[in-house]
N, C-alpha and C. Protein backbone atom coordinates (compact mmCIF):
# COMPACT_ATOMS: atom_id res chain seq x y z
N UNK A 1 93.47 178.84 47.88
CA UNK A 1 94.31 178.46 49.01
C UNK A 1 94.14 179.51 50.11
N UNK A 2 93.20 178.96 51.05
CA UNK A 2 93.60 179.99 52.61
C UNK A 2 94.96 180.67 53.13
N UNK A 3 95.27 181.75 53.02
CA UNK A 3 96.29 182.29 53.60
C UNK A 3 96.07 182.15 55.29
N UNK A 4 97.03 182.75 55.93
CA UNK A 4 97.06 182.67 57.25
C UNK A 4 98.24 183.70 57.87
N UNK A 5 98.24 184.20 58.45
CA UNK A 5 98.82 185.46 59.14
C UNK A 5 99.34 184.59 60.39
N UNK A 6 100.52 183.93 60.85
CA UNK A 6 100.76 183.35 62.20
C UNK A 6 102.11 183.27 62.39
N UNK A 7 102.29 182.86 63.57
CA UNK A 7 103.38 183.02 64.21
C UNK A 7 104.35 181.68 63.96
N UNK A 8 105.50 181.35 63.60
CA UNK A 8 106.08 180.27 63.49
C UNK A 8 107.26 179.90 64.63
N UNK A 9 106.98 179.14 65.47
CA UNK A 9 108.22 178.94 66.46
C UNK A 9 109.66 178.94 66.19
N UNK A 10 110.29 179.24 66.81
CA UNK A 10 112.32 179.11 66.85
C UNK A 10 112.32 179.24 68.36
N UNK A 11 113.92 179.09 68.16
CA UNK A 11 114.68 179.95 69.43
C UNK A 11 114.35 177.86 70.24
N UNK A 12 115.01 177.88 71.57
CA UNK A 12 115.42 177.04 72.44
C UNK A 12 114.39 176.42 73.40
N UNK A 13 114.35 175.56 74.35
CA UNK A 13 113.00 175.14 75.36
C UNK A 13 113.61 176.44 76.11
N UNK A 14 111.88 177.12 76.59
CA UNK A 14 111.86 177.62 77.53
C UNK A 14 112.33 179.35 77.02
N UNK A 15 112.68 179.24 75.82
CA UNK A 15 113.36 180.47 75.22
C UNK A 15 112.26 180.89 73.61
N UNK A 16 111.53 180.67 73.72
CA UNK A 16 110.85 180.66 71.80
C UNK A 16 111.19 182.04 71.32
N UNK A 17 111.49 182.06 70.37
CA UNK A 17 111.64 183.29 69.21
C UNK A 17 110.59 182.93 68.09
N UNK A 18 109.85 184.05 67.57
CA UNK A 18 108.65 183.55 67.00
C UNK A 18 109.10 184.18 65.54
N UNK A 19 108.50 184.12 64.38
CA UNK A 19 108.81 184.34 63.08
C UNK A 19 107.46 185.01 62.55
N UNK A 20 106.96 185.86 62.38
CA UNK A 20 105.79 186.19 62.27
C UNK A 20 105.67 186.08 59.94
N UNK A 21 104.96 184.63 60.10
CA UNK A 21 104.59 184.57 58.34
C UNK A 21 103.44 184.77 57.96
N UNK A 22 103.36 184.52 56.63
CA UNK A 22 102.29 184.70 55.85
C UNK A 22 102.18 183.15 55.20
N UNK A 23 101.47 181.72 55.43
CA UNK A 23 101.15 180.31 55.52
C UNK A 23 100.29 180.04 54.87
N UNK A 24 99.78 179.00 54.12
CA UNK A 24 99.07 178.44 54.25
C UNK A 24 98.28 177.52 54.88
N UNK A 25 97.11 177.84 55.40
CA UNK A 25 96.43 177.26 56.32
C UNK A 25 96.49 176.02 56.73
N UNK A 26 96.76 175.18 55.75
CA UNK A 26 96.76 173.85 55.86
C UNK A 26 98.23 173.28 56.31
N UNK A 27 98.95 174.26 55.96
CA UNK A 27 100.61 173.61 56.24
C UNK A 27 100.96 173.71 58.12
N UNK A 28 101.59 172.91 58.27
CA UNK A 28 102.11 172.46 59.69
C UNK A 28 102.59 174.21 60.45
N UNK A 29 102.55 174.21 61.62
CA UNK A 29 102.94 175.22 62.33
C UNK A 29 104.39 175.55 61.68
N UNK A 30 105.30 175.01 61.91
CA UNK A 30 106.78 175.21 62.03
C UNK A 30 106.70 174.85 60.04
N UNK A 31 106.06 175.06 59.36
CA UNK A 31 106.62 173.94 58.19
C UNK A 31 106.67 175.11 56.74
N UNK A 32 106.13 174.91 55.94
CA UNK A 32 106.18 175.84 54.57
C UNK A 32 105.52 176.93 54.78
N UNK A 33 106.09 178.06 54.56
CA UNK A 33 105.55 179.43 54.58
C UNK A 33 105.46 180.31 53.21
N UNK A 34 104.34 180.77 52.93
CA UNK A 34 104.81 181.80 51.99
C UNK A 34 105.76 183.02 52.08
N UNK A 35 105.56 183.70 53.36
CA UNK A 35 106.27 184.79 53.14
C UNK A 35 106.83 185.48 54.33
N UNK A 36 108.24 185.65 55.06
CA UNK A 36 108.41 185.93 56.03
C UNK A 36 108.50 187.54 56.26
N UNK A 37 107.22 187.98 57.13
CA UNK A 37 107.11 189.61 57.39
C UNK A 37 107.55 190.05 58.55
N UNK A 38 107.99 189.48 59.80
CA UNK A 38 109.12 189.87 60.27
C UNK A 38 109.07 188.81 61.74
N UNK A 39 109.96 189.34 62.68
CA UNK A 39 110.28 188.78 64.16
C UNK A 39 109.31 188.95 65.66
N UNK A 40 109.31 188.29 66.57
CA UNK A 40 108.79 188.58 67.61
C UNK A 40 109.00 187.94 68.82
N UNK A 41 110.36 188.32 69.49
CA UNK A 41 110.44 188.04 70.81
C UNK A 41 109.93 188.35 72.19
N UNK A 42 109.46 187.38 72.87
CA UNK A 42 108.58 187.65 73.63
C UNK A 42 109.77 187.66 74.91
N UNK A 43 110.62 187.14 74.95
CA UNK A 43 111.70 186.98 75.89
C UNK A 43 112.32 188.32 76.80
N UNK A 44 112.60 189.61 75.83
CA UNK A 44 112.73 190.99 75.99
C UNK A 44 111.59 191.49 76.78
N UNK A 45 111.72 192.60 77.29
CA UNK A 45 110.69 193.68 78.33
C UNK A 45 110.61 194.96 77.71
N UNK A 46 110.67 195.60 77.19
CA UNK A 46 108.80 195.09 76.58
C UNK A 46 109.30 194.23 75.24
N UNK A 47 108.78 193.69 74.79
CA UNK A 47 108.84 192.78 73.84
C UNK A 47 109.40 193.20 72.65
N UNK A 48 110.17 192.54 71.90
CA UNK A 48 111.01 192.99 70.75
C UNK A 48 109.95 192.25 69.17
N UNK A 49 109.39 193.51 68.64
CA UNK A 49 108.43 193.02 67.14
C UNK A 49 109.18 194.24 66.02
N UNK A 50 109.51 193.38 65.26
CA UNK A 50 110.25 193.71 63.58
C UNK A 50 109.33 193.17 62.82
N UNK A 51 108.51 194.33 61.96
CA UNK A 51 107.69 193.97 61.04
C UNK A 51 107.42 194.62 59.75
N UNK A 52 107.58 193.70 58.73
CA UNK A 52 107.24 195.07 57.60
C UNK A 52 106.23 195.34 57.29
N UNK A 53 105.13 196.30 57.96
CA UNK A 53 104.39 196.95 58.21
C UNK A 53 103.34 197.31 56.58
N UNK A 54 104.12 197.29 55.63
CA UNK A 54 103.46 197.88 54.08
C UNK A 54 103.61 195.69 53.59
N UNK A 55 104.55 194.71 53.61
CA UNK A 55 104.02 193.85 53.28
C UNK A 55 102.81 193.03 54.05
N UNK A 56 102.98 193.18 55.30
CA UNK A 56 101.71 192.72 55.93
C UNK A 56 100.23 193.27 55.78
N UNK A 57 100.22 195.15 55.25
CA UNK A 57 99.01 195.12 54.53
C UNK A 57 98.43 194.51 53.45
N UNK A 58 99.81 194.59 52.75
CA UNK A 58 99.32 193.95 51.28
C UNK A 58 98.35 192.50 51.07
N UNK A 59 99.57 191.79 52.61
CA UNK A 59 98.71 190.43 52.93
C UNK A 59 96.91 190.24 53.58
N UNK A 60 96.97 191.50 54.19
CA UNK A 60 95.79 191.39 54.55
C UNK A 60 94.85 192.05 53.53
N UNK A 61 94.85 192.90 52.63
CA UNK A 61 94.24 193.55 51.68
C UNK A 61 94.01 192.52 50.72
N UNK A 62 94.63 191.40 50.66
CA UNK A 62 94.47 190.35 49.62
C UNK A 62 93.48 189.20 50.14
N UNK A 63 93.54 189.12 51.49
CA UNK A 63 92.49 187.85 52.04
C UNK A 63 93.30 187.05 53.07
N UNK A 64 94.62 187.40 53.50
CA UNK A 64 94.72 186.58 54.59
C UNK A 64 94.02 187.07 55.95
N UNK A 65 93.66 186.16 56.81
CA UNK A 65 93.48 186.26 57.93
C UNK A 65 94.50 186.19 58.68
N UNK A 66 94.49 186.83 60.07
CA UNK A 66 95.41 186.58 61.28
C UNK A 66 95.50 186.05 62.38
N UNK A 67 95.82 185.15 63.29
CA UNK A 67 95.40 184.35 64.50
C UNK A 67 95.43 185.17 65.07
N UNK A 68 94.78 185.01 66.37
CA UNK A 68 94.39 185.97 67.32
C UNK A 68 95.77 187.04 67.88
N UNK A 69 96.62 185.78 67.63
CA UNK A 69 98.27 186.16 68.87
C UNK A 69 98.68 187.66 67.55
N UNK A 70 98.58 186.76 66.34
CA UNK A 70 99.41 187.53 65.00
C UNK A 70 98.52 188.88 65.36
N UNK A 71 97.43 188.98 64.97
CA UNK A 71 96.24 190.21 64.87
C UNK A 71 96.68 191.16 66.14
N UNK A 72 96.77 190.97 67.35
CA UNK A 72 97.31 191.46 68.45
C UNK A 72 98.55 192.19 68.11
N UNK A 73 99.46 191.71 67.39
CA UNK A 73 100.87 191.90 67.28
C UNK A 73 100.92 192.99 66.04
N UNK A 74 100.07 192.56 65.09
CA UNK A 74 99.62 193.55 64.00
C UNK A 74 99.12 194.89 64.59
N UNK A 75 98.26 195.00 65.68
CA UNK A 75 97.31 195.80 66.16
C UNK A 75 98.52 196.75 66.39
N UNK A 76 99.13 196.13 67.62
CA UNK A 76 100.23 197.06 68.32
C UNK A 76 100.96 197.70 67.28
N UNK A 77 101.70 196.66 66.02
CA UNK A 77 102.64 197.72 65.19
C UNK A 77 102.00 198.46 64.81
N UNK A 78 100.10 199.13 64.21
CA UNK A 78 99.67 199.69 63.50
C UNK A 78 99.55 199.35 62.29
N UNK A 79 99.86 198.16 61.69
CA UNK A 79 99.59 197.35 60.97
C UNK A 79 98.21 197.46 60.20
N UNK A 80 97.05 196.99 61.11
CA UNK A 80 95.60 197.44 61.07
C UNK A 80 94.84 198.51 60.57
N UNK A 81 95.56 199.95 61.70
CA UNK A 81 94.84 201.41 61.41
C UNK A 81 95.77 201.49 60.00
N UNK A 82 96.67 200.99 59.27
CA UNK A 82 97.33 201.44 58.18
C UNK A 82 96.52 200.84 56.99
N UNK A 83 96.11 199.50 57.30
CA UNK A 83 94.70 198.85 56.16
C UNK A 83 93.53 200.16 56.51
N UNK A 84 93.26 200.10 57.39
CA UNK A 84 91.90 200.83 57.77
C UNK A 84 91.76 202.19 57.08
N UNK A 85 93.17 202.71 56.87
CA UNK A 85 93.28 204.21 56.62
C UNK A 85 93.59 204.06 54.99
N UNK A 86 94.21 202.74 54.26
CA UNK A 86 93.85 202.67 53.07
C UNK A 86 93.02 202.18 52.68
N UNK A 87 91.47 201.71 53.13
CA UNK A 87 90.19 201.71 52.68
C UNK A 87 89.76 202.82 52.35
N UNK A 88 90.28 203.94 53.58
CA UNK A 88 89.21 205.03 53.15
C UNK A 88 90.19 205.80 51.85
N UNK A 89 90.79 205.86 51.71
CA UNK A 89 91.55 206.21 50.57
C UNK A 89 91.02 205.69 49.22
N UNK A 90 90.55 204.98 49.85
CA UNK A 90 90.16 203.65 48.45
C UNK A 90 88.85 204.20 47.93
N UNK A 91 88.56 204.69 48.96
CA UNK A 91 86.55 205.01 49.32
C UNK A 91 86.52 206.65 48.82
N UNK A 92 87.94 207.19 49.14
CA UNK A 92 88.33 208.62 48.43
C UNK A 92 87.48 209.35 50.17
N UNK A 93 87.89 208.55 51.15
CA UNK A 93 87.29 209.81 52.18
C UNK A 93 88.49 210.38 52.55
N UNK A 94 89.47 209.93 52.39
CA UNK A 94 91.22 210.59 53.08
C UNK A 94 91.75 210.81 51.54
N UNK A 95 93.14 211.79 51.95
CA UNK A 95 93.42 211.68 50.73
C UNK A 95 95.04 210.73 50.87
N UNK A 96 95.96 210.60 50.04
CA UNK A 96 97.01 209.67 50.76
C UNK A 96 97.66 210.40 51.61
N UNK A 97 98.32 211.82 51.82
CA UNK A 97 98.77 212.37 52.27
C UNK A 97 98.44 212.60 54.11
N UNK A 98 97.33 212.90 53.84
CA UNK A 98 96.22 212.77 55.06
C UNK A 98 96.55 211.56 55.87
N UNK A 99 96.33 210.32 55.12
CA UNK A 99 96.53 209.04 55.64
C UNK A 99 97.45 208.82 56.11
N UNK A 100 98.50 209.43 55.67
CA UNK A 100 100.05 209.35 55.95
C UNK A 100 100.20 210.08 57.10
N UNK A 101 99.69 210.90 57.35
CA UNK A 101 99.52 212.24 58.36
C UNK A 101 99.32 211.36 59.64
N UNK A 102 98.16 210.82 59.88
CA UNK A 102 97.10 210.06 60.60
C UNK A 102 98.52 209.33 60.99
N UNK A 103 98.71 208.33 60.49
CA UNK A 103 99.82 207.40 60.47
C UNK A 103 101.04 207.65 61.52
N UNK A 104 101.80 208.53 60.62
CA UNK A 104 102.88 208.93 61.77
C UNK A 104 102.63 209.78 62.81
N UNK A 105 101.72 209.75 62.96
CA UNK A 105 100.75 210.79 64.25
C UNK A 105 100.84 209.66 65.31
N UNK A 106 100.19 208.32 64.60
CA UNK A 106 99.57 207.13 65.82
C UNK A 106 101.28 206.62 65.99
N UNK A 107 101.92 206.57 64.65
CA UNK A 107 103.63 205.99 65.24
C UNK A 107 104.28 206.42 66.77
N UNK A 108 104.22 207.85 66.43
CA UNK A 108 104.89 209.04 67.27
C UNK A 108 104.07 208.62 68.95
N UNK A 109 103.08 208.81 68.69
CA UNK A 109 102.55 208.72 69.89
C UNK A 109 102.52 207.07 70.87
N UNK A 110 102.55 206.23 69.99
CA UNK A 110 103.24 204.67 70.36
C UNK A 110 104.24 204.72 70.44
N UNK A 111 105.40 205.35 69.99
CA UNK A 111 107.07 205.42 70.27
C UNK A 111 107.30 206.10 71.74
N UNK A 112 106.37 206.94 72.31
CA UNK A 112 106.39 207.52 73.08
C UNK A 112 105.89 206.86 74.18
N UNK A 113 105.22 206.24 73.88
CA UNK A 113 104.63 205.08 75.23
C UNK A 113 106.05 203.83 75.85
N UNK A 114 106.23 203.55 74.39
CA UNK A 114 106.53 202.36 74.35
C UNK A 114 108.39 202.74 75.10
N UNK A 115 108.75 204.63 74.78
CA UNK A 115 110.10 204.97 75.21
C UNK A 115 109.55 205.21 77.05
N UNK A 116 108.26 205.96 77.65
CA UNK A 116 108.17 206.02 78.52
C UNK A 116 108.06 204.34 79.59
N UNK A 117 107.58 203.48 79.34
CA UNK A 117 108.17 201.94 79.57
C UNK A 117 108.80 201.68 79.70
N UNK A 118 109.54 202.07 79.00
CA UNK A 118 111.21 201.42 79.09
C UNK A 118 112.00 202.39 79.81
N UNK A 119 111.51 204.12 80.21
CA UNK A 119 112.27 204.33 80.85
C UNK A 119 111.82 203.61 82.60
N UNK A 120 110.48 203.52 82.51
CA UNK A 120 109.83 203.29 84.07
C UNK A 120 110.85 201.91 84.71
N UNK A 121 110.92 200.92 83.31
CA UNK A 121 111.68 199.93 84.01
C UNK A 121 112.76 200.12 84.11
N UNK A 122 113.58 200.94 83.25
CA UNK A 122 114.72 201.14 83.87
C UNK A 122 115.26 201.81 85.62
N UNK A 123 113.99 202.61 85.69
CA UNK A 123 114.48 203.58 86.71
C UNK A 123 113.41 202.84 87.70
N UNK A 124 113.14 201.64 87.91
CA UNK A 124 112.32 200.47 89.13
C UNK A 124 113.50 199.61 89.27
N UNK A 125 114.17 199.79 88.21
CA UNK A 125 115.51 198.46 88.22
C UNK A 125 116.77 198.71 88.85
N UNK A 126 116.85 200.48 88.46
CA UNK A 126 117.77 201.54 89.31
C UNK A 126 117.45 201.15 90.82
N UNK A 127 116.28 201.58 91.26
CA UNK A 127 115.56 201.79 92.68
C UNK A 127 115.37 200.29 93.40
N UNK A 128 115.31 199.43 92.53
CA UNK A 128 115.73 198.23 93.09
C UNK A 128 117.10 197.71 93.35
N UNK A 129 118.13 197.92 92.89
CA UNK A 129 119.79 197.82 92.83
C UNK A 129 120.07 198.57 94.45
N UNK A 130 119.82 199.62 94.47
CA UNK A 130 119.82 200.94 95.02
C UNK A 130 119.34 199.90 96.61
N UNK A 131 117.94 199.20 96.81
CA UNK A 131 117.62 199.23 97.66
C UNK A 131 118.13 197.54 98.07
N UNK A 132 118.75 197.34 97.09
CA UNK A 132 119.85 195.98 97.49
C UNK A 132 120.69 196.40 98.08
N UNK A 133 121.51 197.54 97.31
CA UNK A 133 122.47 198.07 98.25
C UNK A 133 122.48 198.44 99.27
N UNK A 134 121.78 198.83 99.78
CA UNK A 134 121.41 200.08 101.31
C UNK A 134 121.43 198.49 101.91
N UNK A 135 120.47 197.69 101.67
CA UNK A 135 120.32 196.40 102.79
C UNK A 135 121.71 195.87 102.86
N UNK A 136 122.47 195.49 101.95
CA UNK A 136 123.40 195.31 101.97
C UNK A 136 124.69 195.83 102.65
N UNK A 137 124.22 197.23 102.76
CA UNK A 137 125.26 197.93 103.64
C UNK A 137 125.13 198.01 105.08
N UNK A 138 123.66 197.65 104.80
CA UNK A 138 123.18 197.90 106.73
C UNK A 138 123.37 196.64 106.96
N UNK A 139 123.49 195.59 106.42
CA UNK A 139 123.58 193.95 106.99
C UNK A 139 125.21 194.27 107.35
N UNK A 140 126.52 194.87 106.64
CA UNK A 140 127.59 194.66 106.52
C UNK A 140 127.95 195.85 108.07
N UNK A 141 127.39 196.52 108.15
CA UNK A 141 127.54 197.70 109.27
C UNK A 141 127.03 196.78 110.50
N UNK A 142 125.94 196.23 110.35
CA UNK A 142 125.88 194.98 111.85
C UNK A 142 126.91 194.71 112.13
N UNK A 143 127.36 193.45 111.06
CA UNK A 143 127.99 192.20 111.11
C UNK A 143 129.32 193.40 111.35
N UNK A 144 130.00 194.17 111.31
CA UNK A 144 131.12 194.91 111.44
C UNK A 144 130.84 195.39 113.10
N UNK A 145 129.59 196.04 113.58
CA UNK A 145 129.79 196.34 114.81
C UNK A 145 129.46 194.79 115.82
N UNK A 146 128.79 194.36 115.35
CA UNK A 146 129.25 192.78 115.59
C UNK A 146 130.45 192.45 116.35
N UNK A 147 131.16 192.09 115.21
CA UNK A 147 132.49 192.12 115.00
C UNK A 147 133.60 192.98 116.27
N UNK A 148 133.14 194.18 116.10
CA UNK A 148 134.08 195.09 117.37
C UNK A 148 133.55 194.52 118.39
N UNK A 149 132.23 194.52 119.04
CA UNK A 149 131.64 193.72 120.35
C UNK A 149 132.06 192.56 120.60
N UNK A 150 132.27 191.52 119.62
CA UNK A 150 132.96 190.73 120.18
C UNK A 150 134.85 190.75 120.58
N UNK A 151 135.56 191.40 119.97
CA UNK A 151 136.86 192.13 119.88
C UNK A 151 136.79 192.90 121.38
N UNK A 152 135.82 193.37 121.29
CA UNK A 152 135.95 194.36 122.78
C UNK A 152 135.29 192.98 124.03
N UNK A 153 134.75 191.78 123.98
CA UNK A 153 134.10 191.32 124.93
C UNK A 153 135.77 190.14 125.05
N UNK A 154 136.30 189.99 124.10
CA UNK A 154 137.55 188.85 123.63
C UNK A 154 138.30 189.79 124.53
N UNK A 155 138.81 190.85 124.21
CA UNK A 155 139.82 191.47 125.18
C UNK A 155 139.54 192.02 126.61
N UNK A 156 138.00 191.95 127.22
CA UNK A 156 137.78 192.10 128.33
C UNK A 156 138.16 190.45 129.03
N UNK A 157 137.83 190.29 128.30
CA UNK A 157 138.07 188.74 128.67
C UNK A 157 139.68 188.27 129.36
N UNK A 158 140.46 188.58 127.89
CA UNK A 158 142.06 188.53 128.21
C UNK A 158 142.18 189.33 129.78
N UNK A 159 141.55 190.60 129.80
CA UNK A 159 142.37 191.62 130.64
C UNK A 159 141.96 190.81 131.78
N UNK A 160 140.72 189.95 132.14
CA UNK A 160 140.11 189.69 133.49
C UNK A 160 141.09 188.40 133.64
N UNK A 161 141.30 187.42 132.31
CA UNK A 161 141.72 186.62 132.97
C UNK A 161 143.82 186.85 133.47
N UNK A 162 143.62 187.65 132.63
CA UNK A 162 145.37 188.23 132.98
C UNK A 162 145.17 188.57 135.08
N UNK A 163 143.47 189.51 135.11
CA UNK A 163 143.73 189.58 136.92
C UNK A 163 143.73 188.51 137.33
N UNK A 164 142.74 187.39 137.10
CA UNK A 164 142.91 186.31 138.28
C UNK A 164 144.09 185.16 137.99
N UNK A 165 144.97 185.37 137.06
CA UNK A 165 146.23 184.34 136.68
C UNK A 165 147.13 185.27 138.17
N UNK A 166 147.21 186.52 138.10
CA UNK A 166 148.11 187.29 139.17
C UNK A 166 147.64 186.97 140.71
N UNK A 167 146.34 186.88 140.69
CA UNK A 167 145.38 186.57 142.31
C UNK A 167 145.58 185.37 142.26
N UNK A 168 145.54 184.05 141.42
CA UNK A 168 146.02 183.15 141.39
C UNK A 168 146.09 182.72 142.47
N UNK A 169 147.13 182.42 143.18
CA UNK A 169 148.51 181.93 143.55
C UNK A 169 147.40 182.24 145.06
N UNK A 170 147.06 183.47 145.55
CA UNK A 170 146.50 183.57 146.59
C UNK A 170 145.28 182.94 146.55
N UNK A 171 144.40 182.80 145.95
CA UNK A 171 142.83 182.24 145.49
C UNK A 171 143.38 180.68 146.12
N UNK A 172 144.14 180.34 145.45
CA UNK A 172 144.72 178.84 145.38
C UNK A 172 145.41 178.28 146.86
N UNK A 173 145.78 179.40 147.49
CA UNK A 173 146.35 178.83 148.89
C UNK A 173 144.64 179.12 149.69
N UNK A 174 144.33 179.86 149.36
CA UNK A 174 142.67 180.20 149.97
C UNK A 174 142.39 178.44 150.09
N UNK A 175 142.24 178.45 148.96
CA UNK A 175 141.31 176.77 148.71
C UNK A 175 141.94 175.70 149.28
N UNK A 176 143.39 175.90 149.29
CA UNK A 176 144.29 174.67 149.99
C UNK A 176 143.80 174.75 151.34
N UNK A 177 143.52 175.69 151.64
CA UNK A 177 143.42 175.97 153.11
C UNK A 177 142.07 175.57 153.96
N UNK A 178 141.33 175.86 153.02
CA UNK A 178 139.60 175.34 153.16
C UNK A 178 139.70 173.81 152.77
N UNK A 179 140.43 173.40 151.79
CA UNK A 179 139.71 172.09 151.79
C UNK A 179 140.80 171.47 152.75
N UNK A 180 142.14 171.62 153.76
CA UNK A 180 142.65 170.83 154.87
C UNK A 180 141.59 171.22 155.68
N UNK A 181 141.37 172.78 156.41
CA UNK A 181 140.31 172.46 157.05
C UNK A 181 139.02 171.81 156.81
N UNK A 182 138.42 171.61 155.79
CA UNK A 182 137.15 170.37 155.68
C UNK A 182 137.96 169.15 156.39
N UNK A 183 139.19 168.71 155.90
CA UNK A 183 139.32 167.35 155.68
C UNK A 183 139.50 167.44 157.34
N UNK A 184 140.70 168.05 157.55
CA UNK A 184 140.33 167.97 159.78
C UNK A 184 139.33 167.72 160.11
N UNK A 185 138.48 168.71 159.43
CA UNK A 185 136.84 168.35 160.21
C UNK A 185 136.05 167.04 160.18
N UNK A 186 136.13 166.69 159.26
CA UNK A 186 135.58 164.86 158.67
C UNK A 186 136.35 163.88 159.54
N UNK A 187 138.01 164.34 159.42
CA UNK A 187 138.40 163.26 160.39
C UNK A 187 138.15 163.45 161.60
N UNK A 188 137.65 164.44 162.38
CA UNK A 188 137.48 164.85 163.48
C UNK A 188 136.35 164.24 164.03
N UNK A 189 135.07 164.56 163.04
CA UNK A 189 133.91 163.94 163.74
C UNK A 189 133.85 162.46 163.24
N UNK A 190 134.68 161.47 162.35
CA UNK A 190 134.89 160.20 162.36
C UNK A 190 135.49 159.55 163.48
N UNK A 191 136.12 160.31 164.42
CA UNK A 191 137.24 159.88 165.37
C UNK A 191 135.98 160.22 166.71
N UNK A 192 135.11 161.35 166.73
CA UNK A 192 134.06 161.67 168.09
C UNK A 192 133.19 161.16 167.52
């Protein structure tokens, strides 16, 4: 029976949560598994993989293969250099200790990548918030002096029309006065 190293779908449309098994080749994607070796959400930044790292050698030391996606996912946990480093053990070129050495050497130094990542996005996500805000404050500092300009153009307004309500009264006999004299004049040259 072909083993198979692959990924089994979950999780929602548009949301997948993956199941990383150990299958038989012939069985349906989603369907009978031999053996579940751990999780892999792709949804998270950087990506969230739970794997048990000593049963997935065992699987591959026995004859399963891995799909390309699984093998990738293996690669990253160290999965791989941990078969690789018990061949040579096998071969007597390491000794286990050594191997072990090697091992949490490549862990340490992937924990360290994988912590510097996560701080970069945190502190792009900071500097992005940051530069929402500032726009945000300079849009609100317009719209506020805005705001007084029109307050100051509204009460120039009041004060001018408060002068000509007082001139009024004179403006208004002005005009009474101009439009009898028009009208004299019209009847004047209707009559010459």
């Amino acid at each position: 029976m072909p083993v198979k190293l692959r990924l089994q779908r979950h999780g929602k449309k548009g949301k997948p949560f993956f199941w990383i098994v150990a299958a038989d080749a012939r069985s349906k994607r989603d369907g009978k598994f031999l053996d579940k070796l751990g999780i892999y959400n792709p949804n998270t930044n950087p990506a969230t993989i739970e794997l048990d790292v000593d049963g997935a050698v065992k699987w591959l030391e026995n004859g399963a293969q891995p799909t390309d996606t699984a093998r990738a996912i293996l690669s990253y946990k160290g999965v791989l250099l941990k078969k690789h480093l018990a061949g040579g053990v096998k071969k007597g070129a390491l000794t286990e200790e050594e191997a072990e050495k090697k091992f949490e050497a490549w862990l340490e130094e992937k924990e360290a990548k994988i912590a510097a990542k996560k701080d970069n996005l945190t502190k792009e996500e900071q500097e992005a918030r940051k530069k929402a805000l500032d726009a945000e404050k300079e849009v609100s500092a317009k719209r506020e002096a805005e705001a007084k300009e029109a307050e100051a153009a509204a009460a120039a307004e009041a004060e001018g029309a408060a002068v000509t309500e007082e001139g009024e009264p004179e403006a208004n006999v002005e005009k009474e006065v101009d439009q009898e004299t028009a009208e004299e004049a019209k009847t004047e040259e209707k009559k010459g």
